[in-house]
Protein backbone atom coordinates (compact mmCIF):
# COMPACT_ATOMS: atom_id res chain seq x y z
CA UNK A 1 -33.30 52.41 -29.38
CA UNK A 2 -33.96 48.96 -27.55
CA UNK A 3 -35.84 46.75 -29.53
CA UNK A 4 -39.47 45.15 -27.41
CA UNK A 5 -40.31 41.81 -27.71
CA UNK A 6 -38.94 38.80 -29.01
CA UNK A 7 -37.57 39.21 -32.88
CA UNK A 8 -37.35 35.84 -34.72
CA UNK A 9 -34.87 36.17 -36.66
CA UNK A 10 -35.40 33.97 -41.07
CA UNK A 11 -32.93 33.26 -43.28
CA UNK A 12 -33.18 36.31 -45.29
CA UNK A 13 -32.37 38.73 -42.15
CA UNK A 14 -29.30 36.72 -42.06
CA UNK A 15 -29.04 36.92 -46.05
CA UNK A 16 -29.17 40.64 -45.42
CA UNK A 17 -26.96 41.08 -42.43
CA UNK A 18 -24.22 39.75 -44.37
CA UNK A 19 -24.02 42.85 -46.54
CA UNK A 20 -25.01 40.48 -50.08
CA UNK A 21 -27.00 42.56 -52.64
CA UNK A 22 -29.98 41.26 -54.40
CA UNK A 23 -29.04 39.06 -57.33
CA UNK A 24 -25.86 38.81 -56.49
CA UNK A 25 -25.76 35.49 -55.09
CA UNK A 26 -29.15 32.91 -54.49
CA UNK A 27 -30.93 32.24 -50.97
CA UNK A 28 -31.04 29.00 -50.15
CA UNK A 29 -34.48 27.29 -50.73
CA UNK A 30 -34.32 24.70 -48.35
CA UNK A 31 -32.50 23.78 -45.04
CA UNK A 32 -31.34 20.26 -44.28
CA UNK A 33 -31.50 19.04 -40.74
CA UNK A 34 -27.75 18.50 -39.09
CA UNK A 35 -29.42 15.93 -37.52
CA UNK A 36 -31.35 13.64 -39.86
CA UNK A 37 -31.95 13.83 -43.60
CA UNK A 38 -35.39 15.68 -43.10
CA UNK A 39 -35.38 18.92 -45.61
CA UNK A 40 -37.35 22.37 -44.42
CA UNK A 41 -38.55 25.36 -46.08
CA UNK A 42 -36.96 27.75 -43.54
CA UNK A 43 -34.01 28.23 -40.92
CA UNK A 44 -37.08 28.64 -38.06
CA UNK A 45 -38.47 25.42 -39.04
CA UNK A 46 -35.28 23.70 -39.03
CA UNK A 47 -34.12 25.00 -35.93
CA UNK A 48 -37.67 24.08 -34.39
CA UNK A 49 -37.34 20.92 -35.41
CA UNK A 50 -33.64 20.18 -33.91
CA UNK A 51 -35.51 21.09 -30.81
CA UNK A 52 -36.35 17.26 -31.39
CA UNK A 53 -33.51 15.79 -31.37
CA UNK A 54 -31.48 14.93 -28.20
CA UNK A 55 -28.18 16.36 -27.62
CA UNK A 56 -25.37 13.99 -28.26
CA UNK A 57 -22.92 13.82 -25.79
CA UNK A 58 -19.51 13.25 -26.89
CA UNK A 59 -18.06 10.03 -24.81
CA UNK A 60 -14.73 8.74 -24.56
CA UNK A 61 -13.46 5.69 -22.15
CA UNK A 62 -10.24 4.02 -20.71
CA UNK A 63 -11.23 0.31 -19.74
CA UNK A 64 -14.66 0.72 -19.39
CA UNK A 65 -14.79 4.15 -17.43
CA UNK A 66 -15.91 7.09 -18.75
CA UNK A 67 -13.31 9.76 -18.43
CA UNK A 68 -15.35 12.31 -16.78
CA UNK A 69 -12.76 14.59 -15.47
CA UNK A 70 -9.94 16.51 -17.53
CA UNK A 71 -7.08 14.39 -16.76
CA UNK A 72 -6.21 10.72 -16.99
CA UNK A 73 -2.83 8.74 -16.09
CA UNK A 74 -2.20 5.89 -17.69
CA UNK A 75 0.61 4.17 -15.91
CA UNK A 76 0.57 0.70 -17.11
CA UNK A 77 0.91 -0.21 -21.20
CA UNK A 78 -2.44 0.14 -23.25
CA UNK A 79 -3.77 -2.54 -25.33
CA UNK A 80 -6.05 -2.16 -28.15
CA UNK A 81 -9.53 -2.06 -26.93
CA UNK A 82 -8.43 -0.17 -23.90
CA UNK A 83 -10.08 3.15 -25.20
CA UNK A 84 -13.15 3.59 -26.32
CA UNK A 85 -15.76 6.26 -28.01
CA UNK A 86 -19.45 7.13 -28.68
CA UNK A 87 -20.78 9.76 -30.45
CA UNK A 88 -17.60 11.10 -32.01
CA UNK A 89 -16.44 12.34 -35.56
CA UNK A 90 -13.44 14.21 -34.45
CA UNK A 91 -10.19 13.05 -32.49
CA UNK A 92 -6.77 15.43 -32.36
CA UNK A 93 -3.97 14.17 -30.38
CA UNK A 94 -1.86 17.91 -29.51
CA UNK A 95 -3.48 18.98 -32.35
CA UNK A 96 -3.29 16.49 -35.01
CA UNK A 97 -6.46 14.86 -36.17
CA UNK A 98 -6.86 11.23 -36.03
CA UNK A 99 -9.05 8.94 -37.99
CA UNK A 100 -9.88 6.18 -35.05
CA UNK A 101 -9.75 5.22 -31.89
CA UNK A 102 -7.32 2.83 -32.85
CA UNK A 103 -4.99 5.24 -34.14
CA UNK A 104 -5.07 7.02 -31.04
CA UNK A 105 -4.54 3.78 -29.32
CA UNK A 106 -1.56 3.06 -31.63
CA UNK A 107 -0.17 6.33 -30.88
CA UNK A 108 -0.39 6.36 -26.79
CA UNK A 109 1.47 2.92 -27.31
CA UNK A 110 4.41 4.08 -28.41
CA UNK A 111 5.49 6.45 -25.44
CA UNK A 112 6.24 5.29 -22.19
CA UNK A 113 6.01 8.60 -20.82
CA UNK A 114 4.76 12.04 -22.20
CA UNK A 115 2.01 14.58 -21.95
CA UNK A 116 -1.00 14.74 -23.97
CA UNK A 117 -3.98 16.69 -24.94
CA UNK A 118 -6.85 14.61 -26.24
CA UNK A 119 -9.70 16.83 -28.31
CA UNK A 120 -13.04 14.83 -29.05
CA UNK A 121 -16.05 16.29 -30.16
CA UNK A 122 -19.34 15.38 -32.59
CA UNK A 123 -21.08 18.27 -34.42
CA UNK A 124 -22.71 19.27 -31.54
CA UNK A 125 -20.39 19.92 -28.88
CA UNK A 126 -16.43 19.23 -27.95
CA UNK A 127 -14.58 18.13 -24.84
CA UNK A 128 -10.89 17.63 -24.47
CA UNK A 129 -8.74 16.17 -21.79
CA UNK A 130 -4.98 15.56 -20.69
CA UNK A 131 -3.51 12.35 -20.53
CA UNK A 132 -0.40 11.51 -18.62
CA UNK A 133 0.85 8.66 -19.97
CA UNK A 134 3.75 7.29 -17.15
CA UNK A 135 4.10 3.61 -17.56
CA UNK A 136 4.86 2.52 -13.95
CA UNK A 137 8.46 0.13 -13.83
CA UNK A 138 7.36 -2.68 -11.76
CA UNK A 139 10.30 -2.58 -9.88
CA UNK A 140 10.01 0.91 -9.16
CA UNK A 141 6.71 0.27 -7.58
CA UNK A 142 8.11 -3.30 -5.52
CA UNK A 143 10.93 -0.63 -4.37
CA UNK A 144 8.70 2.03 -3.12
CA UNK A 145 6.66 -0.01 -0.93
CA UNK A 146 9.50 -1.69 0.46
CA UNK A 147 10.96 1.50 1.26
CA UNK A 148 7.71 2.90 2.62
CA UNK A 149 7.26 -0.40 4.95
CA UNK A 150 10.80 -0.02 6.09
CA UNK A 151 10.27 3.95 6.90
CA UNK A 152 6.69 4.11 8.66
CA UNK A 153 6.66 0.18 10.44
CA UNK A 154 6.35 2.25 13.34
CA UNK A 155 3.70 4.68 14.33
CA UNK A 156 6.81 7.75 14.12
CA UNK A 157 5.95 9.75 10.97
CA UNK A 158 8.15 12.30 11.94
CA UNK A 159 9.79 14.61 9.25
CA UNK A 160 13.40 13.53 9.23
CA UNK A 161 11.59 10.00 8.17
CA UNK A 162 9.30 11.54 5.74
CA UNK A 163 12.76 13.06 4.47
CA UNK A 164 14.46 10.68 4.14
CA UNK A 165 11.92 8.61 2.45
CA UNK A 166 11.50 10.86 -0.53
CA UNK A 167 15.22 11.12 -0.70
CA UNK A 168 15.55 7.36 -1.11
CA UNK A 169 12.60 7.26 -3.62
CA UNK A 170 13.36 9.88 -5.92
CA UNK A 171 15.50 7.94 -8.51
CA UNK A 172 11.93 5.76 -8.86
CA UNK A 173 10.30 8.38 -11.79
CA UNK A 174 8.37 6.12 -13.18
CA UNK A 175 5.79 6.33 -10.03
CA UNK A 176 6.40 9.73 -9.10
CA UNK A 177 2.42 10.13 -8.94
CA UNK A 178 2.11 7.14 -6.46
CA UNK A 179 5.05 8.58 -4.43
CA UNK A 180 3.20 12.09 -4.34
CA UNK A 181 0.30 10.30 -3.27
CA UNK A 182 1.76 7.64 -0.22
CA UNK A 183 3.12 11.60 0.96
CA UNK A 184 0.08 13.17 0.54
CA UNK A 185 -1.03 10.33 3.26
CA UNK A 186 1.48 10.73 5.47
CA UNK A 187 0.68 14.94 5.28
CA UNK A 188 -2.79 14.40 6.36
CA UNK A 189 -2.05 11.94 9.20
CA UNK A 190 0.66 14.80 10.13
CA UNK A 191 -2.10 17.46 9.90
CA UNK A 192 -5.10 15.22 11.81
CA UNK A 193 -2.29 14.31 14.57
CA UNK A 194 -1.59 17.91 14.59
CA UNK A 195 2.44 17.12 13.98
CA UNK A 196 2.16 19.66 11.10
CA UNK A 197 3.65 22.77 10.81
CA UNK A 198 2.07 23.71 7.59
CA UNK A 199 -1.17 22.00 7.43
CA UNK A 200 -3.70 22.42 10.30
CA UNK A 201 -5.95 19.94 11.64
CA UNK A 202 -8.91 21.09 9.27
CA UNK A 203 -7.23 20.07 6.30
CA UNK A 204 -6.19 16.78 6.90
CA UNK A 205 -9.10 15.82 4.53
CA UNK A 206 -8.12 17.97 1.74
CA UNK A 207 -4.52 15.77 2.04
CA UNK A 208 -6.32 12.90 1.91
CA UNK A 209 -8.40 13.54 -1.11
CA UNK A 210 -5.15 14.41 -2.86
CA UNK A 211 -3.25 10.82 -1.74
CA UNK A 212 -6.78 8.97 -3.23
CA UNK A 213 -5.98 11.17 -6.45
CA UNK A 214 -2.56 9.73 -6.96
CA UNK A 215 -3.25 6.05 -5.64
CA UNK A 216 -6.38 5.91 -7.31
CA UNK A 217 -4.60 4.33 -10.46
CA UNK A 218 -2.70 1.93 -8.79
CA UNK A 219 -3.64 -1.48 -7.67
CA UNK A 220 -0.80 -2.28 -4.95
CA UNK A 221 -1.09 -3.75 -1.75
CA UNK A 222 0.08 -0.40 0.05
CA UNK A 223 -2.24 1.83 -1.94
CA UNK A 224 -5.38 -0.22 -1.44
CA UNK A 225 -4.63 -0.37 2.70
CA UNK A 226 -4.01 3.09 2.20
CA UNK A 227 -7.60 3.59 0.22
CA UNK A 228 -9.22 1.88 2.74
CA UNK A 229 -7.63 3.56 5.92
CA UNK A 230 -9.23 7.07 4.38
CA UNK A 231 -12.54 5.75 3.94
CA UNK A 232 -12.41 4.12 7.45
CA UNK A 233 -11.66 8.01 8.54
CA UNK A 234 -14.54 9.01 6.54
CA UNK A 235 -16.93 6.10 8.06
CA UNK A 236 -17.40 5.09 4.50
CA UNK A 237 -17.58 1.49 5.47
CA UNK A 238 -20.34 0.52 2.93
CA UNK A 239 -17.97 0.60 0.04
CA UNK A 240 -15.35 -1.29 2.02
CA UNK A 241 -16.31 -4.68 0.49
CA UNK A 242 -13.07 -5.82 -0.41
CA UNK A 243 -10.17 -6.92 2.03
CA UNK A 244 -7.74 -3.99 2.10
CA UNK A 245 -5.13 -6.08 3.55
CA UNK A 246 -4.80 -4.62 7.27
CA UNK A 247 -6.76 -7.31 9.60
CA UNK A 248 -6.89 -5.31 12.33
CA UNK A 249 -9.10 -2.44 10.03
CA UNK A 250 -11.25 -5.30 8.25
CA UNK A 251 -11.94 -6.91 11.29
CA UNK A 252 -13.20 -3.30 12.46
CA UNK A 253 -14.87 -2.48 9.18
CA UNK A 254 -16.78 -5.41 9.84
CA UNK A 255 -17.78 -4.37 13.33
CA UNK A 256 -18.59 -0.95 12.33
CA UNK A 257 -20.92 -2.10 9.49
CA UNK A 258 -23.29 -3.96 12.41
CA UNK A 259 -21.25 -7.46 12.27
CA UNK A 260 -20.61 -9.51 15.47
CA UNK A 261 -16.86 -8.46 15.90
CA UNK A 262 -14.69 -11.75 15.81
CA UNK A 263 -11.46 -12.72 17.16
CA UNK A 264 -8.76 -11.24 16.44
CA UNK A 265 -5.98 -12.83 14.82
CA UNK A 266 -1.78 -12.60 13.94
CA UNK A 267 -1.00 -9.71 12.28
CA UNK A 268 2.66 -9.47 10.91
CA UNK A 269 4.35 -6.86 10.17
CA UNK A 270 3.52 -6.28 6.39
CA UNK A 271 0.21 -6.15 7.22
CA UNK A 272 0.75 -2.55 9.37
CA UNK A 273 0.99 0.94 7.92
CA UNK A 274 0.90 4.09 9.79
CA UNK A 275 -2.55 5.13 10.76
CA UNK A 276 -3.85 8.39 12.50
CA UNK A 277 -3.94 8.22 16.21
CA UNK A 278 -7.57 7.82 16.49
CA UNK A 279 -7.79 5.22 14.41
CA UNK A 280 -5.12 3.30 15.95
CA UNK A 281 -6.93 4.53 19.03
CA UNK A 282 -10.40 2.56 17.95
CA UNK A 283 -8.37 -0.22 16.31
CA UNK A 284 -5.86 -1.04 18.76
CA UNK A 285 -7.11 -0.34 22.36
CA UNK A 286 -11.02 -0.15 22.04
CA UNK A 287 -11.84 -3.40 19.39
CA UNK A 288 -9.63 -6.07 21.44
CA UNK A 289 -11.09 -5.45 24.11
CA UNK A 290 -14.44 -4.81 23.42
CA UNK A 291 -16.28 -7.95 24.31
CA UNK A 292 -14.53 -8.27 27.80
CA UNK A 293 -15.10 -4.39 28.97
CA UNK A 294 -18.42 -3.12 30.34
CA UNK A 295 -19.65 -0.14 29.19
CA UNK A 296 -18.02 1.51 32.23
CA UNK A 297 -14.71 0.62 30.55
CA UNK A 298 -14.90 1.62 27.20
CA UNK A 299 -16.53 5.43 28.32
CA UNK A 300 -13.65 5.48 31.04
CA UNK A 301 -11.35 4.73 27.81
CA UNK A 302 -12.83 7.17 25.60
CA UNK A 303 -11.29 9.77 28.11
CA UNK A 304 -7.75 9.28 27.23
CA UNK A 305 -7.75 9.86 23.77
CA UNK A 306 -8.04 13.86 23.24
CA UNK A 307 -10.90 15.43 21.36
CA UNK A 308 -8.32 17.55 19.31
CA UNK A 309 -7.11 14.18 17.92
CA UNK A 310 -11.15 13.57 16.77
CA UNK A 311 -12.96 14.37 13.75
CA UNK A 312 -16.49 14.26 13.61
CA UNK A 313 -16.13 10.54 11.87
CA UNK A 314 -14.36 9.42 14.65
CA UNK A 315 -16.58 10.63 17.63
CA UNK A 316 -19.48 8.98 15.56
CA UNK A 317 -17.73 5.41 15.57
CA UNK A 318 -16.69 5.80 19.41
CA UNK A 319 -20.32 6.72 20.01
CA UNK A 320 -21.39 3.57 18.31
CA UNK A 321 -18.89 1.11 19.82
CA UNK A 322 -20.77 2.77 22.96
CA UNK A 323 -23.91 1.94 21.66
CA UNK A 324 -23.45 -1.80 20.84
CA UNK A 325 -21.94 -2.14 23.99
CA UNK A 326 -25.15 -0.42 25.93
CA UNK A 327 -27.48 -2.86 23.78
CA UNK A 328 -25.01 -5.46 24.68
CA UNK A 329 -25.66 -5.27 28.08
CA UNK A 330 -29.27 -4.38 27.82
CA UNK A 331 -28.75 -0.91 29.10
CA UNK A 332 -31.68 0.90 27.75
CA UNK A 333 -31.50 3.89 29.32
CA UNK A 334 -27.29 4.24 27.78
CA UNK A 335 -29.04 2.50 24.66
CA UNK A 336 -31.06 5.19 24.39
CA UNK A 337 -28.95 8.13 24.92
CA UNK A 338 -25.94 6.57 22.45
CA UNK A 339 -29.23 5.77 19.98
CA UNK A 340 -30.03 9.79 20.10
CA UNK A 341 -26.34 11.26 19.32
CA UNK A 342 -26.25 8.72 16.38
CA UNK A 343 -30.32 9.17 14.69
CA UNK A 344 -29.02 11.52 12.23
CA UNK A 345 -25.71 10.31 11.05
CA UNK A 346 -25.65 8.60 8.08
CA UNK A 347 -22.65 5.91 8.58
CA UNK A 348 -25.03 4.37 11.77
CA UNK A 349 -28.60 5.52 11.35
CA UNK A 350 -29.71 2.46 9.75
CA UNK A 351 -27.90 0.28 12.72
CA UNK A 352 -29.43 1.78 15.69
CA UNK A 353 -32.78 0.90 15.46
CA UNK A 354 -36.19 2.42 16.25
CA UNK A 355 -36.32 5.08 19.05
């Protein structure tokens, strides 16, 4: 028979459920708080109580970031001080408890590479997490991007390249994560350039969240351009603060973030990587000529470069290069119409102006 209602549920129904006869064993007279050392007559006052108390959230950091995810590489050697904890009274490395921090520290040290499973937890609750530990060989990394310059100088990402790329790569194992992740780049510029035979033009962003998975822990040259070459796809040019090391994209970033767009300058050949074709589009044909072309120009120019080669990111920038253009030339009527196809997007609603 269901039971109505709401039961609460003392100390002695629990006494009870556990099959103990009377006498044989005492009930307890008071309950201490697992919180604090406050002392109450009853489990429902205790519990009411803990009510009071906020929940404790087990925290553990690698230089100053809480890990927030379930995995973490760590591809360059760790230095006491390098992880960090709050609110913890447990640690098991695969299993085995630790006493500290610092003995966890201690024991990532010694490895250059291996796989491991991190458990933290407080009385309260407990997280654990997998960390990769795959101590990058400088010279593996130096090698790499060398290799990658040398393959992809050009705008050809073809496959026999790609190939032959990973071929000449493959004895580097120390950055096999950054070498997934400069591939994972070249897959979505293959998919957006619709060059793929296995990934369609809709994913292209799915391989580029994937490359910013595997570069993310890496602070070269190549994998910052390449950083910054997805979020200029993605029109995120408010975090672009930093130089990514491609002029030609700064110089655009700039422009695209309501600058005056300046002259352009040399640009050698380490400073090009293989970009998508309509950003090399926008940042080869469009910017240079910009302030010489009348709006006539640059919508006569928007015609050659196919809209199955656009995203939605990248009609929204060619819309505003319009737009700046039309206000250029005090053409309020073009002003107006580039103002109305840009009111809601968020990259360029704050850069238009009032209707």
């Amino acid at each position: 028979m269901p039971t109505l209602g709401w039961i609460q549920e003392t100390g002695l129904d629990r006494f009870w459920e556990r099959g103990s006869e009377p006498g044989t064993s005492a009930l307890p007279s008071h309950y201490a708080c697992r919180y604090c050392n406050l002392v109450f007559d009853s489990v429902a006052a205790r519990e009411q109580h803990e009510l009071e108390h906020p929940l404790l959230n087990p925290i553990m950091c690698y230089r100053d970031r809480e890990l927030g995810g379930t995995h973490l590489l760590i591809n360059t050697p760790i230095q006491l001080g390098d992880i960090g904890a709050r609110n913890i009274s447990k640690i098991e490395l695969n299993g085995q408890p630790l006493s500290s921090v610092i003995e966890l520290t201690q024991a990532l040290q010694s490895v250059r590479q291996g796989l491991f499973r991190i458990t933290y937890a407080n009385e309260v609750l407990e997280k654990s997490i997998k960390i990769q530990v795959c101590i990058a060989d400088p010279e593996h990394l130096a090698e790499v991007d060398q290799t990658f310059r040398m393959h992809f100088s050009s705008e050809s990402i073809a496959d026999p390249l790609l190939e032959s790329f990973i071929a000449s790569v493959r004895h580097c194992s120390s950055v096999s994560r950054y070498i997934d992740g400069l591939v994972r780049y070249l897959h979505g510029l293959k998919a957006k350039d619709h060059q793929s035979d296995i990934t369609t033009f809709e994913s292209f962003d799915m391989r580029f969240n994937q490359a910013l998975a595997s570069l993310s822990d890496y602070a070269t040259p190549v994998a910052a351009a390449l950083r910054a070459v997805i979020r200029f796809n993605r029109n995120d040019f408010s975090l672009m603060h930093v130089a990514s090391g491609l002029p030609d994209l700064d110089r655009a970033v700039a422009f695209f973030n309501g600058a005056d767009l300046v002259s352009s300058a040399f640009v050698s050949p380490e400073a090009q990587l293989p970009v998508d074709q309509a950003s090399a589009f926008i940042l080869k044909r469009l910017i240079p000529v910009f302030a010489d072309s009348t709006l006539a120009d640059i919508e006569e120019s928007l015609t050659w470069l196919p809209t199955k080669y656009r995203s939605l990111q990248d009609t929204s920038k060619l819309n505003y290069l319009c737009f700046r253009k039309a206000a250029a030339v005090e053409d309020m009527a073009a002003t107006e119409k580039y103002r109305k196809r840009l009111r809601h997007d968020d990259a360029f609603n704050t850069l238009i102006g009032e209707t």
